[in-house]
Protein backbone atom coordinates (compact mmCIF):
# COMPACT_ATOMS: atom_id res chain seq x y z
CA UNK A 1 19.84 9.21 7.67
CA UNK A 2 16.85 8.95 5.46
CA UNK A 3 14.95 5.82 4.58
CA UNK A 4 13.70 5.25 1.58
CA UNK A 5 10.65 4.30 1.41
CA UNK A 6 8.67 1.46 -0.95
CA UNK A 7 5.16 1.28 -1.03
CA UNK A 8 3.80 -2.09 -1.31
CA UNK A 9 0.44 -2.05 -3.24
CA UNK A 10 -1.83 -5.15 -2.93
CA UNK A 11 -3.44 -5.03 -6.54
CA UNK A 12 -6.70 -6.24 -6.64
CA UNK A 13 -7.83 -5.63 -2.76
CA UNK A 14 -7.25 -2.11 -3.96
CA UNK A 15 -9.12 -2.63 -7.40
CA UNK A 16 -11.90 -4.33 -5.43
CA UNK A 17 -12.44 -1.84 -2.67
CA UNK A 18 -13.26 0.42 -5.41
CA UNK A 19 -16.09 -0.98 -7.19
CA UNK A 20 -15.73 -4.81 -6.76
CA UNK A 21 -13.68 -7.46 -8.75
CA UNK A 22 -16.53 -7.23 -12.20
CA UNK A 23 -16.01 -5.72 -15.43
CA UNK A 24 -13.00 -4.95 -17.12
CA UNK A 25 -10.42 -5.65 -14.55
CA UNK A 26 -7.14 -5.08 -17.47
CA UNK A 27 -8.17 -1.44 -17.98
CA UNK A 28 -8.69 -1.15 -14.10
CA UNK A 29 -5.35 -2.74 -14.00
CA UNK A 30 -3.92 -0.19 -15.86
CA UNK A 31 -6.15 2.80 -14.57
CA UNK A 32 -4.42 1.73 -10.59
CA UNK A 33 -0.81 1.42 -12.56
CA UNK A 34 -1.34 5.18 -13.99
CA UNK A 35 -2.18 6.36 -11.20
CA UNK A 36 0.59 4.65 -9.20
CA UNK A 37 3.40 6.24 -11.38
CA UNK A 38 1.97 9.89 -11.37
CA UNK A 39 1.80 9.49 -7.62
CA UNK A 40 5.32 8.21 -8.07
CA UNK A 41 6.41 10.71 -10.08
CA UNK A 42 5.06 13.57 -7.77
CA UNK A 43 6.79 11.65 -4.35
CA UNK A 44 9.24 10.05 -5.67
CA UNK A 45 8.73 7.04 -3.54
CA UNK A 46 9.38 3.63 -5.12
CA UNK A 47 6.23 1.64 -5.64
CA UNK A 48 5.55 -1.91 -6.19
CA UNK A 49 1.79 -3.37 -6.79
CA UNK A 50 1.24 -7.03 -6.42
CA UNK A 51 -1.47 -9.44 -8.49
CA UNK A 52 -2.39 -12.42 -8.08
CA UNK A 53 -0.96 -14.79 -11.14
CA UNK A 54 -2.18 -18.22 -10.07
CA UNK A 55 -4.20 -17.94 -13.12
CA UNK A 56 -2.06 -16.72 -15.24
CA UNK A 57 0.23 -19.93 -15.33
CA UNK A 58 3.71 -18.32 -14.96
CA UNK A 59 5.08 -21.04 -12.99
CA UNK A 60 7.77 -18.36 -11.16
CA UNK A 61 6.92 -15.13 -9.61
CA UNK A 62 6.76 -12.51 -13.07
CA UNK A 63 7.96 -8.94 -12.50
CA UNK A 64 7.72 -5.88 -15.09
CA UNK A 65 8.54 -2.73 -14.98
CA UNK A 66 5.92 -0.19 -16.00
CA UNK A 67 5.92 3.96 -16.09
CA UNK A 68 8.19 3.76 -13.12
CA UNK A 69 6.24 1.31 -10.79
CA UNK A 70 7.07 -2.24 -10.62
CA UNK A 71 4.08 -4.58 -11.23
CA UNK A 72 4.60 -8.32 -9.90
CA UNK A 73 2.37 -11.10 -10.60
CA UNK A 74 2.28 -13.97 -7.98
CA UNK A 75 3.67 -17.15 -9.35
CA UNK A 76 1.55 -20.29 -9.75
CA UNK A 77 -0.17 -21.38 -6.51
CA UNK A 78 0.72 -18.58 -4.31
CA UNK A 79 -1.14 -15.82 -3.39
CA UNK A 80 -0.26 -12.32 -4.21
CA UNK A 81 -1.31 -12.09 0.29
CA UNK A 82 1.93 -14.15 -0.02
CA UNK A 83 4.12 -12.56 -2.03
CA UNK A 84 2.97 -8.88 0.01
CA UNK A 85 4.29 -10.26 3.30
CA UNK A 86 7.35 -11.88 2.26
CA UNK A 87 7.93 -8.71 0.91
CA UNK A 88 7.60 -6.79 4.20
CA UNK A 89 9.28 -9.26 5.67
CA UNK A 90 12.69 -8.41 3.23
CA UNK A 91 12.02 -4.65 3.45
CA UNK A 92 10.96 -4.13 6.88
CA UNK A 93 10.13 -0.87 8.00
CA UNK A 94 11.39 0.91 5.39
CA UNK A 95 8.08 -0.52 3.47
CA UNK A 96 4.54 0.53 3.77
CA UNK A 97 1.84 -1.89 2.68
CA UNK A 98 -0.68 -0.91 1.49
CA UNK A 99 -4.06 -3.71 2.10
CA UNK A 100 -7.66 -3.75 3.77
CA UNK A 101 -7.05 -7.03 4.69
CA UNK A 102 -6.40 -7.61 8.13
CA UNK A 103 -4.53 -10.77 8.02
CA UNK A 104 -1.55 -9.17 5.77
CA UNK A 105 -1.91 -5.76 8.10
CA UNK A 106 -1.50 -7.93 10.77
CA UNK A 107 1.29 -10.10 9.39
CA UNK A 108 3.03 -6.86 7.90
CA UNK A 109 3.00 -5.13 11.03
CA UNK A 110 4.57 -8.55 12.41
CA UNK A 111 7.30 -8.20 9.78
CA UNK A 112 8.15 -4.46 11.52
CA UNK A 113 6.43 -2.60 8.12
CA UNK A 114 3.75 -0.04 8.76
CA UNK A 115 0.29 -1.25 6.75
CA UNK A 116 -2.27 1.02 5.93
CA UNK A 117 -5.87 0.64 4.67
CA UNK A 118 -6.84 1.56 0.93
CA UNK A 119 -8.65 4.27 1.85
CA UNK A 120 -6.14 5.68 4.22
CA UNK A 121 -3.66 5.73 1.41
CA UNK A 122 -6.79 6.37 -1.29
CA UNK A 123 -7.36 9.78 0.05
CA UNK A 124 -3.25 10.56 -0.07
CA UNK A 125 -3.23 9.52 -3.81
CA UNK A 126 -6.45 12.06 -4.58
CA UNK A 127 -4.99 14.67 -2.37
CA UNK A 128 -1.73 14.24 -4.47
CA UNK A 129 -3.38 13.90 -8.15
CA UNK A 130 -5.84 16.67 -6.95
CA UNK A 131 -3.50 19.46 -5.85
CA UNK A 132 -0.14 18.05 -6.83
CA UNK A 133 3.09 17.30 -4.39
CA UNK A 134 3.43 18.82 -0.73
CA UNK A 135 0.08 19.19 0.59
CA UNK A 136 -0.22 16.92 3.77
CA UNK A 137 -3.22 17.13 6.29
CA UNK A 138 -4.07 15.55 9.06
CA UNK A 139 -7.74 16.44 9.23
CA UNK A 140 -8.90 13.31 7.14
CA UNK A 141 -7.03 10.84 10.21
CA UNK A 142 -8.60 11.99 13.70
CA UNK A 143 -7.45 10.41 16.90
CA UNK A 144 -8.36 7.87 17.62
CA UNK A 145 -10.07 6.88 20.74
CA UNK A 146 -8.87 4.22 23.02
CA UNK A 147 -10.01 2.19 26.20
CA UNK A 148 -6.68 2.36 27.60
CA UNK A 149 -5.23 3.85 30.64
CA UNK A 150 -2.81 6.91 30.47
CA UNK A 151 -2.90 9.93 28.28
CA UNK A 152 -6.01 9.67 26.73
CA UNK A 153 -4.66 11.92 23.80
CA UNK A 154 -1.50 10.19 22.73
CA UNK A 155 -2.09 7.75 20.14
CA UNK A 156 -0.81 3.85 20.43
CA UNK A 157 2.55 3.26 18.95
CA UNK A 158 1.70 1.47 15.74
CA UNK A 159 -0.82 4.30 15.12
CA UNK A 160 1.75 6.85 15.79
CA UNK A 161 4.22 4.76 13.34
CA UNK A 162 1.71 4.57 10.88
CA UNK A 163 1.14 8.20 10.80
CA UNK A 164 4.40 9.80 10.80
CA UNK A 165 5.22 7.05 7.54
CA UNK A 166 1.63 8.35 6.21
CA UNK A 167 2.91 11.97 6.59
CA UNK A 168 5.64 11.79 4.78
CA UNK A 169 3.77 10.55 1.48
């Protein structure tokens, strides 16, 4: 049986690894939402991106639906971090997360979800708006190397998790 899987999106770490948190962040909003539902629309993969609200003033956690992906702004003094890992936490590892910051990856991976960098999953969504659905290659993920003991070729677990999910996108 196949799991479906949901990508989890963290918003702005994914705006900001890009070219910082200045400018016009609505239209960069709306640029990472665009792109989320073509890559949606070529995978088929259900995608969710998280903001942070606290500044918005909802005072409960505000969900919309838009071009297929669902966009969820944290609530009032919580952290869109927060709303990410509770997230995992629901899906488990049928979710992949996708954050640069270490303490969700770390927390996610807790949870039993597989988290992945934005540029790990940046170069999947230009590979997939570049040459359109079913291209996968593993040239832009080398092994990596380890100082354990034992097969110096296989890969750790997580990294072998985190792979096979990254293959099938």
């Amino acid at each position: 049986m196949i799991m479906a899987i949901r990508i989890i999106v963290d918003g702005y770490n994914f705006i900001g690894s890009e070219k910082g948190l200045r400018g016009d962040i609505e239209a960069r909003r709306e640029e990472l939402i665009g792109r989320l539902a073509y890559y949606r629309s070529l995978k088929g993969y259900a995608v969710t991106v998280v903001f942070d609200g606290g500044r918005s003033g909802w005072a409960d956690e505000h969900g919309e639906l838009r071009q297929g992906v669902e966009v969820v702004f944290s609530r009032h003094g919580e952290t869109a971090d927060e709303v990410i890992i509770r997230m995992a936490e629901e899906q488990g590892s049928s979710c992949l997360v996708v954050s640069s910051d270490r303490e969700v990856a770390r927390l996610v991976r807790a949870a039993g979800a597989v988290a992945v960098s934005v540029g790990e999953f940046e170069t999947r969504l230009a590979q997939a708006m570049n040459t359109g659905p079913g291209v996968r290659s593993d040239e832009d993920f080398p092994a990596l190397k380890t100082e354990k003991k034992g097969n110096p070729r296989k890969l750790s677990k997580q990294e072998r998790k985190k792979r096979l999910r990254l293959n099938k996108l």
